[in-house]
Every structure is written in C-alpha cells, then in structure tokens.
Protein backbone atom coordinates (compact mmCIF):
# COMPACT_ATOMS: atom_id res chain seq x y z
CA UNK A 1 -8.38 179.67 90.81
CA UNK A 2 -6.77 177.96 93.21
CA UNK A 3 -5.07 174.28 92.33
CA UNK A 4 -4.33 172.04 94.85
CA UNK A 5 -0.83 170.34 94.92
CA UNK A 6 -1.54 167.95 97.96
CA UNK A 7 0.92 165.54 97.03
CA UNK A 8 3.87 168.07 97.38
CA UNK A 9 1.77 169.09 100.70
CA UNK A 10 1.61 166.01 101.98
CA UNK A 11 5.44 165.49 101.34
CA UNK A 12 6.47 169.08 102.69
CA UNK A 13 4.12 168.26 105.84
CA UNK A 14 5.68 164.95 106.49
CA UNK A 15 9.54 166.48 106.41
CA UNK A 16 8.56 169.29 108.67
CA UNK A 17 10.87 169.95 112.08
CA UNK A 18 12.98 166.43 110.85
CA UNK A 19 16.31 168.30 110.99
CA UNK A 20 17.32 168.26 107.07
CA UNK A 21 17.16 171.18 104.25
CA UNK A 22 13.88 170.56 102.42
CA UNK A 23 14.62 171.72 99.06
CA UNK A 24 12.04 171.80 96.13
CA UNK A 25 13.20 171.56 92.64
CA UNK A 26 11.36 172.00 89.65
CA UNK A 27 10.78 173.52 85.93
CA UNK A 28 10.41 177.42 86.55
CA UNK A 29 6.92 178.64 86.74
CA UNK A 30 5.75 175.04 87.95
CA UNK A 31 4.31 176.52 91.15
CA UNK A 32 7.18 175.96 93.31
CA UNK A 33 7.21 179.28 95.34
CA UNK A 34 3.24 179.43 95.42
CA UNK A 35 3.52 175.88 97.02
CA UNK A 36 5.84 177.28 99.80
CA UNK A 37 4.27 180.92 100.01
CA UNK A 38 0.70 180.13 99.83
CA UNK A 39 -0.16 176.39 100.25
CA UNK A 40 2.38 175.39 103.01
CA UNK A 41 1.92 178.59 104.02
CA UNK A 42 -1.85 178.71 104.77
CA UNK A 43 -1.42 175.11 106.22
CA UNK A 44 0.90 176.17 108.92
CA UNK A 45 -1.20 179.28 109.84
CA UNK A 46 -4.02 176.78 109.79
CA UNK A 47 -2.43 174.08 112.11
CA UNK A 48 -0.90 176.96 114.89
CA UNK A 49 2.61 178.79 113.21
CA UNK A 50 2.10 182.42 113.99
CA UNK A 51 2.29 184.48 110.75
CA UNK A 52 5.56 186.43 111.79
CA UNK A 53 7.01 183.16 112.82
CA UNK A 54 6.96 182.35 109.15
CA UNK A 55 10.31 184.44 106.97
CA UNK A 56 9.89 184.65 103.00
CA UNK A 57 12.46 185.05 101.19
CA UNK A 58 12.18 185.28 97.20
CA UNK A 59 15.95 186.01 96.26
CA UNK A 60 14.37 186.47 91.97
CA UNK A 61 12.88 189.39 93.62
CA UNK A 62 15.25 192.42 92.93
CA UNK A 63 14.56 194.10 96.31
CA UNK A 64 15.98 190.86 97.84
CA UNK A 65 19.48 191.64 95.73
CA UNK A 66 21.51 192.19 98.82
CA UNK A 67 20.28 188.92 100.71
CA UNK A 68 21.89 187.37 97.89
CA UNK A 69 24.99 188.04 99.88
CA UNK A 70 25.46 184.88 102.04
CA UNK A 71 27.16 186.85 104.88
CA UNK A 72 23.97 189.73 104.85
CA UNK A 73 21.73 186.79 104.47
CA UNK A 74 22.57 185.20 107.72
CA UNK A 75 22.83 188.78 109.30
CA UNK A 76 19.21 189.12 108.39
CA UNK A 77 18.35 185.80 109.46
CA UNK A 78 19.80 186.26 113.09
CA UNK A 79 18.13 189.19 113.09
CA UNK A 80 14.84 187.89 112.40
CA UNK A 81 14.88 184.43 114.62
CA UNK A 82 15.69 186.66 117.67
CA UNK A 83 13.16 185.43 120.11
CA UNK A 84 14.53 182.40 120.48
CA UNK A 85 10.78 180.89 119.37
CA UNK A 86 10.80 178.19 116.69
CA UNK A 87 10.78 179.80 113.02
CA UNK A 88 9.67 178.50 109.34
CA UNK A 89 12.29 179.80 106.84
CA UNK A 90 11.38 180.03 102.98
CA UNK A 91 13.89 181.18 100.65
CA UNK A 92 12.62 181.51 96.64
CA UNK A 93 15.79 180.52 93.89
CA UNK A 94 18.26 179.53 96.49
CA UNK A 95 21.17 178.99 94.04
CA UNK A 96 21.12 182.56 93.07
CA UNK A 97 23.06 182.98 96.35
CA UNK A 98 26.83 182.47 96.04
CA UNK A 99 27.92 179.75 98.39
CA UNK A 100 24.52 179.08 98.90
CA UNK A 101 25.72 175.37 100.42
CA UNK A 102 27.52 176.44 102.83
CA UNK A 103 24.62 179.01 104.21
CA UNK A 104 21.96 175.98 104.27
CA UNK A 105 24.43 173.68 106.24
CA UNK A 106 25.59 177.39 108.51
CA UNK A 107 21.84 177.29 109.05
CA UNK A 108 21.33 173.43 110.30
CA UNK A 109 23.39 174.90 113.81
CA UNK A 110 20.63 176.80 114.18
CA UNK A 111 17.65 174.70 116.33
CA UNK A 112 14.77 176.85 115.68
CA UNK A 113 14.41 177.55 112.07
CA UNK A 114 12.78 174.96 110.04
CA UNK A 115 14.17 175.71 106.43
CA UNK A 116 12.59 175.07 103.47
CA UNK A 117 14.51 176.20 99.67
CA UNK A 118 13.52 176.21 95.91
CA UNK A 119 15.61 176.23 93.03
CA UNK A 120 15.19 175.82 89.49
CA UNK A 121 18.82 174.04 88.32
CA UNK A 122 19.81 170.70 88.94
CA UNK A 123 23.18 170.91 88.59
CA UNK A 124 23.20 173.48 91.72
CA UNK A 125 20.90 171.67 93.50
CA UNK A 126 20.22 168.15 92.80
CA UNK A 127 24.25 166.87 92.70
CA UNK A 128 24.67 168.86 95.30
CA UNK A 129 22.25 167.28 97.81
CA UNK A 130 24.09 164.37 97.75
CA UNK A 131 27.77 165.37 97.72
CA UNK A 132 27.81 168.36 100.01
CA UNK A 133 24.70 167.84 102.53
CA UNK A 134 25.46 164.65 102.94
CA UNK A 135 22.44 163.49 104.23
CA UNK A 136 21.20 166.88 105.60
CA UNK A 137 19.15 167.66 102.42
CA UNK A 138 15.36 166.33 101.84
CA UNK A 139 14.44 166.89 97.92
CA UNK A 140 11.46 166.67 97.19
CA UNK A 141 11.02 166.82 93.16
CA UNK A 142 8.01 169.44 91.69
CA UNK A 143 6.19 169.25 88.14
CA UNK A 144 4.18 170.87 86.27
CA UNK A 145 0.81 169.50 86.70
CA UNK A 146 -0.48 166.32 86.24
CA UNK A 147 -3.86 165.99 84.03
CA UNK A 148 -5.39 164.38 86.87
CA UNK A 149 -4.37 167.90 89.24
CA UNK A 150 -5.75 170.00 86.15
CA UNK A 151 -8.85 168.10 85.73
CA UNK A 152 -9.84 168.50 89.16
CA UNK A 153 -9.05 172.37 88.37
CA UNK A 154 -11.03 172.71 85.45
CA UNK A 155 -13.62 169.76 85.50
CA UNK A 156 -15.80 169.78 82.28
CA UNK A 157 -15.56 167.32 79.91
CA UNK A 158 -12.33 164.65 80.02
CA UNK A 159 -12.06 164.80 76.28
CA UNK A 160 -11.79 168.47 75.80
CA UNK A 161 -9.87 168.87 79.03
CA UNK A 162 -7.38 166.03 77.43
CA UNK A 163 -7.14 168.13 74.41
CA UNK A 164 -6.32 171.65 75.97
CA UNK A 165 -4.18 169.53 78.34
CA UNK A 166 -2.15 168.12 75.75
CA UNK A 167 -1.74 171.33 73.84
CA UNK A 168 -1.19 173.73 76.08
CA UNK A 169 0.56 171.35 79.03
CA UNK A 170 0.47 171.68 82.72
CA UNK A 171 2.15 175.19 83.44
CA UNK A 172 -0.44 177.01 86.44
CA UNK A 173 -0.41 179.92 85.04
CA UNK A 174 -1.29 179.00 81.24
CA UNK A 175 -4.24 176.98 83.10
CA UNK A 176 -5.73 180.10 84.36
CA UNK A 177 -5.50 181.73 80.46
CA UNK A 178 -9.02 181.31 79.43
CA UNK A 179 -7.86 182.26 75.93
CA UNK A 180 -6.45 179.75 73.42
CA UNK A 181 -4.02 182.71 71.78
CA UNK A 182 -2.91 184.12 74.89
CA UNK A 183 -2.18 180.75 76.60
CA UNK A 184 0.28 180.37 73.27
CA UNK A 185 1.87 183.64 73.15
CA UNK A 186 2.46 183.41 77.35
CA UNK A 187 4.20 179.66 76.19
CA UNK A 188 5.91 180.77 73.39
CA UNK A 189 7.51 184.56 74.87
CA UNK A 190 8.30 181.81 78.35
CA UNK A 191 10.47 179.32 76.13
CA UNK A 192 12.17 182.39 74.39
CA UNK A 193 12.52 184.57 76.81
CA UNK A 194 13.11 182.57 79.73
CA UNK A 195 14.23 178.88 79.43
CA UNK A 196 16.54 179.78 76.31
CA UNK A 197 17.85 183.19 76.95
CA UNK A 198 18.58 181.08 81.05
CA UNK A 199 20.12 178.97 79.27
CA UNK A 200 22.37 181.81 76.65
CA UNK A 201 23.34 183.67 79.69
CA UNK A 202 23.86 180.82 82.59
CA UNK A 203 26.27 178.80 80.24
CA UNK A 204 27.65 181.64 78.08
CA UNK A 205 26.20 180.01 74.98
CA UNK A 206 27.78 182.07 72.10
CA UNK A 207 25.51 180.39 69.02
CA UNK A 208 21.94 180.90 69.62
CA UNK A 209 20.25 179.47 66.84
CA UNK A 210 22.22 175.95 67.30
CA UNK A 211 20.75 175.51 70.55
CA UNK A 212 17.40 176.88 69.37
CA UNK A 213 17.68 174.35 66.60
CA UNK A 214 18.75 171.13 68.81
CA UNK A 215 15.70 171.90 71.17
CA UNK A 216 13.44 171.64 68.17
CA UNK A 217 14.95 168.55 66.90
CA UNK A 218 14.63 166.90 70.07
CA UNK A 219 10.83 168.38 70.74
CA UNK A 220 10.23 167.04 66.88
CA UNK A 221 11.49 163.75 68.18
CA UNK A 222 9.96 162.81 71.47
CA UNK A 223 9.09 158.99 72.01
CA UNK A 224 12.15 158.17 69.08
CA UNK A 225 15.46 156.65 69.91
CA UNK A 226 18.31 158.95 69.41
CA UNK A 227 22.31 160.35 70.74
CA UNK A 228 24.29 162.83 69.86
CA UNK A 229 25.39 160.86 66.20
CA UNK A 230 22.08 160.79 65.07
CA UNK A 231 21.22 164.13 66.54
CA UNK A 232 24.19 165.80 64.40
CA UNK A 233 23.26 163.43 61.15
CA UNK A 234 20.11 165.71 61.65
CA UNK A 235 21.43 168.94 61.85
CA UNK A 236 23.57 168.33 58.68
CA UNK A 237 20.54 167.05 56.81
CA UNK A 238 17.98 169.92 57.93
CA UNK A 239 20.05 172.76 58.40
CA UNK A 240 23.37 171.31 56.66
CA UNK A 241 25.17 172.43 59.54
CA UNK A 242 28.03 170.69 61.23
CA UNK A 243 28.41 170.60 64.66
CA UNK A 244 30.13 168.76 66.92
CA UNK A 245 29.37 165.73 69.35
CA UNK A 246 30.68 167.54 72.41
CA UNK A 247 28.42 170.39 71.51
CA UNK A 248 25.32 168.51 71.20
CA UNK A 249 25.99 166.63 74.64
CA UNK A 250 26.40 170.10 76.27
CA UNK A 251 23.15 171.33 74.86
CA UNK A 252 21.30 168.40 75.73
CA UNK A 253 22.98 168.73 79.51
CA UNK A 254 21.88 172.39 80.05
CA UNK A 255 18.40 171.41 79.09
CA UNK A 256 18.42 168.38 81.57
CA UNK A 257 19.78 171.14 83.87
CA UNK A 258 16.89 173.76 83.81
CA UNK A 259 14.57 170.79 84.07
CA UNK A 260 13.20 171.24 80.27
CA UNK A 261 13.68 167.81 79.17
CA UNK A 262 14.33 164.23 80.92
CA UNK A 263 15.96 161.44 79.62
CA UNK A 264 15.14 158.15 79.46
CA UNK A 265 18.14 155.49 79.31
CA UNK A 266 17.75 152.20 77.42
CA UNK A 267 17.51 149.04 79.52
CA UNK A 268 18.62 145.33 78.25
CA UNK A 269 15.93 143.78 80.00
CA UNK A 270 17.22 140.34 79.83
CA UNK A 271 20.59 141.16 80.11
CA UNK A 272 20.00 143.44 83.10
CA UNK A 273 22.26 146.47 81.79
CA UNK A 274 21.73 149.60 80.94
CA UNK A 275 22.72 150.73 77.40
CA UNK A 276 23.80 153.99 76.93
CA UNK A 277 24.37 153.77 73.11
CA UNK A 278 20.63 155.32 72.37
CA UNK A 279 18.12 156.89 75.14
CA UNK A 280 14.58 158.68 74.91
CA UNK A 281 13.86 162.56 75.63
CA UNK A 282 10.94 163.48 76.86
CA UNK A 283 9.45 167.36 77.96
CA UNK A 284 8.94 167.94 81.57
CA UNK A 285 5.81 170.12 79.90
CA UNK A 286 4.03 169.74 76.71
CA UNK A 287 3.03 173.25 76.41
CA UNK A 288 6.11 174.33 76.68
CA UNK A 289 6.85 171.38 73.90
CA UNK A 290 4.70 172.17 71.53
CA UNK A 291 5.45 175.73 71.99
CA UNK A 292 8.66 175.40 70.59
CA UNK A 293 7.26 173.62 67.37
CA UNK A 294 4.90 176.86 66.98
CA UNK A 295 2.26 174.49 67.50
CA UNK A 296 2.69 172.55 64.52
CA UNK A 297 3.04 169.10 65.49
CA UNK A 298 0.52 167.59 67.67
CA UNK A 299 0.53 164.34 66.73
CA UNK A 300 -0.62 162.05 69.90
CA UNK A 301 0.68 158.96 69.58
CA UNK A 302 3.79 160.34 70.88
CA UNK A 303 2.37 163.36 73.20
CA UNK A 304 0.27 160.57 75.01
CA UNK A 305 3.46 158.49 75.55
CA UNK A 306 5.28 161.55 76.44
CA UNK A 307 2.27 162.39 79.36
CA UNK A 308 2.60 159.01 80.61
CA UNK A 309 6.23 159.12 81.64
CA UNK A 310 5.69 162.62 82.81
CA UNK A 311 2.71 160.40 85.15
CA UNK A 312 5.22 157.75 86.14
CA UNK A 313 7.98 159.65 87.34
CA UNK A 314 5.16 161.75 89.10
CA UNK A 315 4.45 159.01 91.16
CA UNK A 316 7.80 158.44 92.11
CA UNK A 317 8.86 155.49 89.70
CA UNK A 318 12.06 155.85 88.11
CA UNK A 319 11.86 155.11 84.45
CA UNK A 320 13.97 153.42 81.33
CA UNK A 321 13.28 152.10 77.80
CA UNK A 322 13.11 148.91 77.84
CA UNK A 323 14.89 146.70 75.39
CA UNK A 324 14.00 142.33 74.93
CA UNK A 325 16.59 141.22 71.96
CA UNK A 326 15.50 137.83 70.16
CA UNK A 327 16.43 135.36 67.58
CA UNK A 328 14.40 134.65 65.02
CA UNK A 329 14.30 133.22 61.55
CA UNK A 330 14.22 135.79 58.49
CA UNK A 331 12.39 134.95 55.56
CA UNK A 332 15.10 132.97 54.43
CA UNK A 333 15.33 130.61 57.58
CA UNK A 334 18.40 132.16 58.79
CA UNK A 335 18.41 133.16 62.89
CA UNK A 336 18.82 136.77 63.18
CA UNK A 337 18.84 139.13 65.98
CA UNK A 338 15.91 141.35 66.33
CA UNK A 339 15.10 144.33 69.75
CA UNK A 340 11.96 144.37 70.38
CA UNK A 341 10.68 147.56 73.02
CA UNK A 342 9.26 147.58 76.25
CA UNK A 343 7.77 151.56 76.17
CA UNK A 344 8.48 152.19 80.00
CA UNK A 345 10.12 149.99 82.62
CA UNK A 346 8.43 152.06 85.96
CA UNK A 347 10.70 151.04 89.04
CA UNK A 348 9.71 151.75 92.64
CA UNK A 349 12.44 149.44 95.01
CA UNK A 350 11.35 145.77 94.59
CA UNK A 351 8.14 146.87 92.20
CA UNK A 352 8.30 147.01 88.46
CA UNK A 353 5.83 147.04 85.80
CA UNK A 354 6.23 146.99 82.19
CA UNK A 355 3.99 149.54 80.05
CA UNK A 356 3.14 149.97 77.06
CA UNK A 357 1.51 153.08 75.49
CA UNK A 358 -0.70 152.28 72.94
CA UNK A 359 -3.36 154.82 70.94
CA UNK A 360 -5.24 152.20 69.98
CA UNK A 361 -5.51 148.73 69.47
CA UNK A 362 -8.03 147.78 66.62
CA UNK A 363 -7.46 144.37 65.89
CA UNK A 364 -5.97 141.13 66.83
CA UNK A 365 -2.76 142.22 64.76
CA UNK A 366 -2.27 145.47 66.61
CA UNK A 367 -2.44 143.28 69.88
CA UNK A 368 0.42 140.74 68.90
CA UNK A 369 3.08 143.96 67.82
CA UNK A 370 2.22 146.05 70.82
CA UNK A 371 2.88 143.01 73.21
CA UNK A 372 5.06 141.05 71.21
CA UNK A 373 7.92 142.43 73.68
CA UNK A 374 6.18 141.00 76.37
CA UNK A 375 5.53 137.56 75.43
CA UNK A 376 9.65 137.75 75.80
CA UNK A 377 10.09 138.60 79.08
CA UNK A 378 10.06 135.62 81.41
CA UNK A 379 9.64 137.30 84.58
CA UNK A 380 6.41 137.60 86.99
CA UNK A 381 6.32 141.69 87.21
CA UNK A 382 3.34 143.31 85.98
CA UNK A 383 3.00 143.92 82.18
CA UNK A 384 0.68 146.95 81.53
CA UNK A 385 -0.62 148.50 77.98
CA UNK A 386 -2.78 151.64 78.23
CA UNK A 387 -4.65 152.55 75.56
CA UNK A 388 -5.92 156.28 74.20
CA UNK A 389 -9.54 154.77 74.11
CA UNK A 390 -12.11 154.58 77.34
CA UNK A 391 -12.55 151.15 77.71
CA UNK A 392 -13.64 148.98 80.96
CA UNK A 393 -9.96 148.30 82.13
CA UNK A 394 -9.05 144.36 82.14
CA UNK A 395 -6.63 141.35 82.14
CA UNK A 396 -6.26 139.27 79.10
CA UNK A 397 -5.86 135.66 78.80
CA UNK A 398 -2.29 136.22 78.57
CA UNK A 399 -2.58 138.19 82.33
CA UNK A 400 -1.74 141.42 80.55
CA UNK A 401 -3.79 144.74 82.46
CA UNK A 402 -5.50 146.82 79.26
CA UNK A 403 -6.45 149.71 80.68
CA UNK A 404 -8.01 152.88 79.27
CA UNK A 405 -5.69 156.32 79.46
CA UNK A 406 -8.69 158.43 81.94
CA UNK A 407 -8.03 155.43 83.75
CA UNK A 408 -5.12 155.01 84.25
CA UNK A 409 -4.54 159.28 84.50
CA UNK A 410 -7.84 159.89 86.98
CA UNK A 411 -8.72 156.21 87.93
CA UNK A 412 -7.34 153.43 90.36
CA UNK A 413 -3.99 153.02 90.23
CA UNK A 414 -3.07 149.73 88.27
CA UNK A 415 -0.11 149.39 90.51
CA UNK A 416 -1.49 146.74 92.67
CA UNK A 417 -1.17 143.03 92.03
C-alpha cells in the first residue's frame, strides 16, 4: 500500500535547488526516509533527475557506520558529485553524524548538490536550524498521519476507520497491519524498545521505571492542565514515590525532544500573555499513546481533542490553551474570579480562530458551558466548536461555526471567513 504524503511533497518540491539545507524532522517511523527515498524520489525520476544523479544515504543503516565520519562523509561525497552535473543528496538520521552542522554548511560551497536531511531529535536539529544555519536551513516538520491521509489509504467506512484510527494512531507501518493484535504488539515492542530505551541510552537515564511511569501519567492525562508540581503530587500519590521537580522537567524535555509529546502553553487571552504556570501535553501519535496505557484507556472525549491539535499544527497553525478570566457573583453575591477555557487558540500570522472540541452537544445547557468562554472574548476572530457527531456544519445566531468532526478532518476547511 502505498500512502500519499503530498503535502510534505508539495513542500519538498517547492524548496528544491533554493540554496538552503532542507531538513525533515519528525517522530521515528513517521515515514520520513520513505518520503525522501521513494516519494521525492520517484517524483524527480518522473520530472527528468537521472537515477545515479540521485545519492542515498541512510546513516541508521550499519553498513553506512563509517560515513558517520564527517571527514569520510565528504570524501565520499566528492567522490560521488564528480561530474560536475547537478546532484540530489539524501542523507537518513543526519544527527547521528558528529559535527553533522558543520558538514551541511561544508556542503552549501558546493553548487551542484541539492541536499536534503532527516533527523528524528529536536534538540539536534530544530535549535540548531536557527542558531547555526542561520538562515541556510529549510525545516519542513513531518507527522504521523493525519485521519484524512489514512482515510484516503484505507477508505471503508468513516466510523470504523475513526475507530481503528483512534486506537491504533497514524504510524505507516501499523496502517498496513491488517491484524488488530499485531498492530498492538508492533506499538507496544516500538514504545519499549525504541522511543524509551532512545531515550535510556541518548540521555544516560539511570532510573527506568520513573521515566516509564511519568510517560504514563502524562498519556493518562492528555487534554488536563498540569506542571511538574502536580505531576510529582501524582507520583507520590500513585506510586508514593518522590521525585524531584528538576527531574520531571528533564523527562518531560527528552520526550518533547524525540518528538513523542507536544506541549501546549496556556494563553491569557485578554491579557495577551502567555502563562507558563500550567500547559497541555498532547501525543504526536495516539497509537503510540494508547500503547503505553496497554490499551486501557480509550476514552474519546480527550483522544478526539488530542487528534484535533495533532490536525491544527498539521496545517501549520501554531497552537495554545486558551485562558478568558471573569468576575462574577458567587452564590452569595460576592464578585469572584473565575478562568474559563478556550480548547485551542490556532495561529497562522494575522489569522486566529478559537476552537472548541466538543463530543457532543445535547442540549441547550451543553451549548452555554462549551461556549461560555466565547461569549467573553470581545474580538472579531473566528470562534469554532467541532463536534464528535455528523451534523450539516453551520453558524449560530451567536456567529459561532458548529461543525461536525468528518468535517472538519475530511471536509472544507472552516478556515475561511
């Protein structure tokens, strides 16, 4: 089965011979290298690059070990570009390469090679971007898939496809599982084998089962407000363990850093500041999510919201929590502060929408909580609430867009004014 990633295409396509490093990052097993080896690829072939003209280079792959080497890398690379013709480099984990910066910039003096670089850690790759290429590096950001990329994949019906989708996430290779047990045991043996023991080994984590622990608090808690405090109140109440807030901040770091989880910082909408007291986590797959529950905890209310901010920063929003604080009068008829949230505050340079995720909304009374937030915000952006249930998408008398999740996943965008 082959799944199409045109939007990465398109965005690969559109950076081609412009001078800069073109570097996609991503969760591992997300299809990075397939995009570059087989999609790009094929389109080059397809559009005139002669097939020798094209140098692979997948540094995982232990044959490679000695182009790990940054001085036999460029050797080899001198070696291969000899012609003088124009050349499409792809090199697989670049940051497995020791002074792998200063071979991508040794390589910009070179005019005919086109180079084009995955890597798997944003701490080697993303920070680095911006404070050694210095505006000689082109990132261009991968995910697992999106339901709307594995629905057009698997086709069938949207309700089981939604179910297997949310269970079993967006990894390529668990799509192509046909089995229910083996797509769990290939998620399962992934997150133990591969993104923890990365993790064990990369940072020299010495205690295991904390960090094993602190991943399954956090993929217990998606959609909840929570920081370090609250995450070690936690551990002492579940596991009556005591650990530190440095060590909990590290954790959570080095599973930012291998692209497991994203975090979502709180945003004072009317005070225009962030707050970084309290922020959200979300899993950059749900498979590998629910994985790390066993399974056990598929509740979703929260999954759905989880998939939806996985969709916005997909289409290249970036994302907070947003927070509307009030006065009211308690029951007593004293003024008191309340926070009322705004789900997801999508930003895309002078757009923003408000959104709120919503599994259903039965009644009148369901209606007035889910939007309360809204009806305190006095600005014209967009205010959006999409609900789990397939409705005819439209704007209520208060100009609020209700729109149904398949539409807002497969649809029209509801971007547009």
């Amino acid at each position: 089965m082959l799944i199409r990633r045109d939007n990465y295409l398109r965005q690969l396509i559109s950076g081609r011979g412009n001078g800069l490093i073109k570097i996609v990052t991503g969760i591992r097993r997300c299809g990075k290298s397939f995009l570059l080896s087989r999609i790009f690829r094929d389109w080059l072939m397809d559009n005139g690059t002669p097939e020798d003209h094209i140098v692979h280079i997948p540094l995982d792959d232990r044959k490679h070990n000695e182009l790990r080497d940054p001085d036999k890398f460029l050797e080899y690379i001198d070696s291969v570009i000899g012609d003088g013709g124009s050349y499409i480099l792809m090199v697989d984990e670049i940051q497995m390469m020791k002074d792998f910066v200063e071979v991508l910039n040794s390589l910009l003096y070179r005019p005919n090679i086109d180079v084009y670089v995955t890597g798997s850690n944003s701490k080697f790759l993303s920070s680095d971007i911006v404070t050694e290429f210095r505006g000689r590096g082109d990132e261009i950001h991968m995910y697992p898939l999106s339901f709307g990329e594995y629905y057009e994949a698997i086709g069938g019906d949207r309700s089981v496809a939604w179910k297997t989708y949310y269970t079993f996430g967006g990894l390529p290779q668990v799509v192509q599982l046909e089995d229910h047990q083996k797509k769990m045991r290939y998620l399962e043996n992934l997150m133990s084998t591969v993104f923890i023991k990365d993790i064990l080994e990369r940072h020299k984590v010495r205690n295991g089962a904390e960090l094993d622990e602190l991943t399954k608090i956090i993929a217990s808690s998606i959609g909840s407000s929570t920081n370090p405090t609250k995450l070690i109140k936690t551990f002492k109440s579940l596991k009556n363990i005591i650990i530190t807030n440095k060590t909990v901040s590290k954790y959570i770091d080095y599973m930012e850093d291998a692209f497991l989880i994203e975090r979502a910082i709180r945003y004072n909408i009317k005070g225009k500041k962030y707050i970084n007291t309290l922020s959200k986590y979300y899993f950059s797959d749900l498979g590998l999510r629910n994985a790390t529950l066993e399974f056990r905890q598929l509740e979703e209310t929260h999954i759905m919201e989880n998939i939806i901010y996985n969709e916005l920063l997909i289409r290249g929003f970036s994302v907070d929590v947003g927070m509307v604080e009030i006065r009211e009068r308690n029951k007593s008829g004293v003024l008191v502060r309340k926070q009322l949230e705004v789900d997801f505050v999508a930003n895309s340079g002078n757009e923003r929408y408000y959104i709120q995720s919503a599994l259903s909304m039965p009644d009148e009374e369901k209606k007035a909580q889910e939007t309360a937030s809204f009806r305190n915000i006095d600005d014209s952006f967009k205010k959006i609430i999409i609900v789990r249930n397939d409705i005819m998408p439209y704007t209520d008398e208060q100009g609020y867009l209700i729109i149904g999740l398949f539409d807002f996943l497969l649809g029209q965008s509801p971007f547009k004014n």
